[in-house]
Protein backbone atom coordinates (compact mmCIF):
# COMPACT_ATOMS: atom_id res chain seq x y z
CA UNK A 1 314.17 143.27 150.01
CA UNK A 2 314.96 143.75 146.44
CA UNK A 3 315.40 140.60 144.65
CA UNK A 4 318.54 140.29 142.26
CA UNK A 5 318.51 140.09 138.81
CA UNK A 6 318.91 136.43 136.97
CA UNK A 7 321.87 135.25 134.75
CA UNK A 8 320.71 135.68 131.40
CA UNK A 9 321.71 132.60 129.19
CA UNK A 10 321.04 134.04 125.75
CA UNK A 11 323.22 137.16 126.58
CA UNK A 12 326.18 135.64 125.37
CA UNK A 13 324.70 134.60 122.09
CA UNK A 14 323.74 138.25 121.76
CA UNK A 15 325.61 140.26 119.58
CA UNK A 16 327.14 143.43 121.52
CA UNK A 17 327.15 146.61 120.38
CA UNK A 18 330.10 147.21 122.86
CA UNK A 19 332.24 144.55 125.06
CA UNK A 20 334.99 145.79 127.89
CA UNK A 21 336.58 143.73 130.29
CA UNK A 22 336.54 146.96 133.26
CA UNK A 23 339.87 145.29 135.91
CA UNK A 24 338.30 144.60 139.44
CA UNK A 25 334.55 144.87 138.24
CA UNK A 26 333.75 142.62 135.44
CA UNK A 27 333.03 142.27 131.91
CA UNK A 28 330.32 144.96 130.58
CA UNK A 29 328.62 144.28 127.20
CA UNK A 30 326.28 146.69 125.75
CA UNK A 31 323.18 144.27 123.56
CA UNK A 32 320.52 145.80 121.81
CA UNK A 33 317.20 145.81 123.49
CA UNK A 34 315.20 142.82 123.15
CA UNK A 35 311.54 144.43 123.46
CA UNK A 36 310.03 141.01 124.30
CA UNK A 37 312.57 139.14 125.57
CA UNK A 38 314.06 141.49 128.11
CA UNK A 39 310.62 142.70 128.64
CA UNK A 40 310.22 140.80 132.07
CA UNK A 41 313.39 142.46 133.29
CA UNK A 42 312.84 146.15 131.86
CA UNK A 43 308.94 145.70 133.21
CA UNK A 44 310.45 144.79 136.84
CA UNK A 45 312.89 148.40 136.97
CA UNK A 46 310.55 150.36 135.64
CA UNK A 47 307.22 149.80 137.48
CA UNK A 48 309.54 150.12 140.81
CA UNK A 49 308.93 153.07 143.04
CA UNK A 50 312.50 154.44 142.55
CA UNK A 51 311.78 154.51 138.92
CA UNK A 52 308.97 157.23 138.94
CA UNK A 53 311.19 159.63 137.28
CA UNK A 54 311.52 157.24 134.02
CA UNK A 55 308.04 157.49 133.27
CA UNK A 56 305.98 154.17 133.15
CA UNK A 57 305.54 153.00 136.47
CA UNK A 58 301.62 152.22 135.32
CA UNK A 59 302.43 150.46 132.50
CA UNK A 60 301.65 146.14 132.63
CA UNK A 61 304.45 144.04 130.66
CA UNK A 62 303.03 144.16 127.07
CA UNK A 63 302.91 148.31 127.43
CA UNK A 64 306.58 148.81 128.42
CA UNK A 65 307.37 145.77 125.68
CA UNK A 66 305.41 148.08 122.94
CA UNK A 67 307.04 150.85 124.25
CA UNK A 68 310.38 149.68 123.27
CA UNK A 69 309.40 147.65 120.34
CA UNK A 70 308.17 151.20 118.77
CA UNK A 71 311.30 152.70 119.49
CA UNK A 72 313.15 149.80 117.67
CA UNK A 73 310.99 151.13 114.54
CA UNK A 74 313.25 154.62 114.94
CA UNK A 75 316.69 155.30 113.36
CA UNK A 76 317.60 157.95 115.63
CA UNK A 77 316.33 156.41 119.27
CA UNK A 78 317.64 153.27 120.73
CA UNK A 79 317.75 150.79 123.94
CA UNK A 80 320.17 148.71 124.69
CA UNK A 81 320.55 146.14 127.96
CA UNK A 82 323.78 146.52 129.75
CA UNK A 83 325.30 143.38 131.41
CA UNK A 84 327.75 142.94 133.73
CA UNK A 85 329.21 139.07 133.94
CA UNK A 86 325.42 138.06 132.09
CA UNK A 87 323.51 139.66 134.91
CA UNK A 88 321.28 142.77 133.37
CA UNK A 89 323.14 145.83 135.06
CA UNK A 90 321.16 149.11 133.38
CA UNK A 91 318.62 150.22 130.28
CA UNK A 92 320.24 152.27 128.50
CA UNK A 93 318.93 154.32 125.99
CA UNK A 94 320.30 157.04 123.38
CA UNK A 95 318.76 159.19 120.68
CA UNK A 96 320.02 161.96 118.67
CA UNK A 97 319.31 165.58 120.65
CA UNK A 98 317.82 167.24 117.30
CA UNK A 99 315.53 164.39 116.40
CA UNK A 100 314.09 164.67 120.32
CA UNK A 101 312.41 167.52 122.34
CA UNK A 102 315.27 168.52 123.96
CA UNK A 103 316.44 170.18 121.22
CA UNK A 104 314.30 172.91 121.65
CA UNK A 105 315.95 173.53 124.69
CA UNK A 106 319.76 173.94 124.38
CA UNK A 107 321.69 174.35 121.10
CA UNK A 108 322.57 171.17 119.42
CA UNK A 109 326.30 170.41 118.54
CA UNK A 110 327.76 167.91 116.16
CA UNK A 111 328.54 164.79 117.62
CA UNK A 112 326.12 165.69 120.46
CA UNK A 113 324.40 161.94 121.67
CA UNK A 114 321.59 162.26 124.02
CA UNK A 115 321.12 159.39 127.03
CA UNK A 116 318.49 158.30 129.48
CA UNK A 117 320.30 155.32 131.86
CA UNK A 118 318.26 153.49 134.45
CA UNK A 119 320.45 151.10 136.82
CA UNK A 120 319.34 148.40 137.81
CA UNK A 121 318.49 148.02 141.54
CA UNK A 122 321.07 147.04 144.25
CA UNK A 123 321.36 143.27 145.51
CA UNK A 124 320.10 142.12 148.75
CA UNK A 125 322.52 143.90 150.88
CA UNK A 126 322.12 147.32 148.89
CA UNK A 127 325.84 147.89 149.38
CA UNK A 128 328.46 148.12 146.03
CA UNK A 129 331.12 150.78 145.97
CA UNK A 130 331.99 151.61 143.36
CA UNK A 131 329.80 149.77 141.06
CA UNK A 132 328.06 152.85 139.44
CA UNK A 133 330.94 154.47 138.59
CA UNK A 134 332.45 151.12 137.00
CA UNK A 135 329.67 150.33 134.60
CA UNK A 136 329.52 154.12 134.10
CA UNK A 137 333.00 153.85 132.95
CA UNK A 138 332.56 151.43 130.24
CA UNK A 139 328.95 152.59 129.32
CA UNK A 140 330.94 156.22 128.60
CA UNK A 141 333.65 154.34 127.07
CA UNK A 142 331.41 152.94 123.99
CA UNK A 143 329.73 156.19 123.53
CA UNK A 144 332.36 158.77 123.16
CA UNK A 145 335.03 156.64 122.21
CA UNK A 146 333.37 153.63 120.41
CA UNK A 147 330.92 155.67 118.87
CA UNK A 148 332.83 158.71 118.26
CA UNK A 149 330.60 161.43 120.00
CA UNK A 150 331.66 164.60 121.28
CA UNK A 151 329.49 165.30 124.05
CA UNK A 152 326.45 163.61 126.11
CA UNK A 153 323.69 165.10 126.89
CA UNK A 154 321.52 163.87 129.94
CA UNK A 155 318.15 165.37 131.01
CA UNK A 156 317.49 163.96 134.33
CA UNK A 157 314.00 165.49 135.77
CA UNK A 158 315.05 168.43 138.27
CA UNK A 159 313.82 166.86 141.70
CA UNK A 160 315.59 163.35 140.70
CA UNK A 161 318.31 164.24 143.10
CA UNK A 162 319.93 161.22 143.25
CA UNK A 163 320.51 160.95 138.95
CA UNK A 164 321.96 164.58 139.02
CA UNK A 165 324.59 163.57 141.62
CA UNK A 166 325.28 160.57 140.35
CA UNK A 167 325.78 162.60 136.69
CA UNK A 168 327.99 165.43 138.61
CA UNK A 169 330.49 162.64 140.33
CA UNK A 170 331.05 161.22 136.67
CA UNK A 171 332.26 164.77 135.55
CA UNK A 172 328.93 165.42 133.97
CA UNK A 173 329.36 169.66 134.05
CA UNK A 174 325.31 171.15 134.96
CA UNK A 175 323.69 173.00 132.34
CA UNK A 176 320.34 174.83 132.80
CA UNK A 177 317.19 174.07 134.24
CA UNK A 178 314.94 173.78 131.09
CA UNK A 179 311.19 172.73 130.48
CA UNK A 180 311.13 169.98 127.80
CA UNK A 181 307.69 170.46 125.80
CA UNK A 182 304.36 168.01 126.22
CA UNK A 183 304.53 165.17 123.31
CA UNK A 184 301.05 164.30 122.07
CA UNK A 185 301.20 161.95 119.23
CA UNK A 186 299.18 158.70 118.10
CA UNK A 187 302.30 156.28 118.98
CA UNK A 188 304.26 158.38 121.50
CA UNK A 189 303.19 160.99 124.67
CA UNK A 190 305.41 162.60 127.20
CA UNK A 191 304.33 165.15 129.69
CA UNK A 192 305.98 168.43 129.68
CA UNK A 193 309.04 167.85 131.98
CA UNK A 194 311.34 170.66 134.13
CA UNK A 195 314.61 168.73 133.45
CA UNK A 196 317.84 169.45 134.24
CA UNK A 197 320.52 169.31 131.48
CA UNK A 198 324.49 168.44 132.13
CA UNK A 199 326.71 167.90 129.60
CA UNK A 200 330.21 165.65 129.11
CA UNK A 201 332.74 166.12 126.55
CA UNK A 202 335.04 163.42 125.25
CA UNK A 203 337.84 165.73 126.51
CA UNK A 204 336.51 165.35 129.93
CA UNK A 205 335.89 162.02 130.05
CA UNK A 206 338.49 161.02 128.62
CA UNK A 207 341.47 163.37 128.47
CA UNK A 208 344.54 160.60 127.91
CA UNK A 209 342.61 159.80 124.52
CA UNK A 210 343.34 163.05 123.45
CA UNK A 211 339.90 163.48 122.11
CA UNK A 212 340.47 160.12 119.43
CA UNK A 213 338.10 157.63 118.87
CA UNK A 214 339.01 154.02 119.21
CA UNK A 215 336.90 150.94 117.62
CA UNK A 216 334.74 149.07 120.15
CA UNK A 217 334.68 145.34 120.58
């Protein structure tokens, strides 16, 4: 039985890089990654069997904290806790496509924003319609709109099934099946990875925008 995930106190006192109030579901507020102090929580999702696909299921606590407190050294990667009503909801995590190894794999456009999103797991009953496409919904919302992006890019591994569904019911259109190259450096390694890309405009997403930005929260 999966245990649920805690109220976190401090999350209001966090600054949000995005706040929505989504009718029927809750209020969603996009903070900034705390390395350390979210590390208990992004430690717990990750090292779970349905995570395998994200890529640290070996590591303790203090890896997956360096892990993120490396990428909080970049300018063009970043992780942010989602939270729905203060209770952590998803890791989310952007980077720009030509600073990463994907772009070596698809041609780059402006205002292309890359994402990697891990949910977090289900409550004790496992059941909530609806849920994934709500906090997709205002997770979407602050990229393309707040943020003024064009496009997202997602590179799901190919067997993760269950991401590339959940990617094609959010209008996510599939791209090609691409290898992503090993990374071997002294602060950073990825194994080569047979991902497959989908893409979503703003258009898409959001067509009664008519393709305009608005200012987030």
């Amino acid at each position: 039985m999966t245990t649920p995930e805690p109220y976190v106190p401090y999350a209001s006192e966090r600054e949000a890089v995005h706040e929505q109030v989504v009718d029927g579901f809750g209020t969603v507020r996009v903070l900034p990654l705390d390395p350390y102090a979210d590390a208990g929580t992004v430690h717990r999702w990750v090292s779970e069997e349905r995570a395998a696909f994200w890529g640290m299921t070996g590591l303790t606590r203090s890896q997956a904290a360096d892990v993120y407190a490396h990428m909080d050294t970049l300018d063009t990667h970043h992780a942010f806790l989602v939270v729905k009503d203060g209770i952590p909801a998803a890791l989310l995590q952007t980077y720009e496509p030509e600073a990463d190894r994907v772009s070596e794999c698809y041609p780059v456009r402006p205002g292309d924003i890359g994402v990697h999103l891990l949910l977090a797991p289900a409550g004790a009953d496992g059941h909530r319609p609806g849920w994934t496409a709500a906090l997709l919904r205002a997770v979407l919302t602050h990229l393309l709109l707040g943020l003024d992006r064009r496009r997202i890019v997602v590179d799901p591994d190919v067997r993760n099934d269950k991401a590339i569904a959940r990617f094609l019911r959010q209008g996510f259109e599939r791209g090609p099946v691409v290898v992503l190259p090993e990374i071997d450096l002294p602060d950073v390694y990825l194994p080569e990875k047979r991902a497959q890309l989908a893409f979503l405009s703003r258009e898409t997403a959001f067509p009664e925008a008519g393709g305009r930005p608005v200012t987030d929260r």
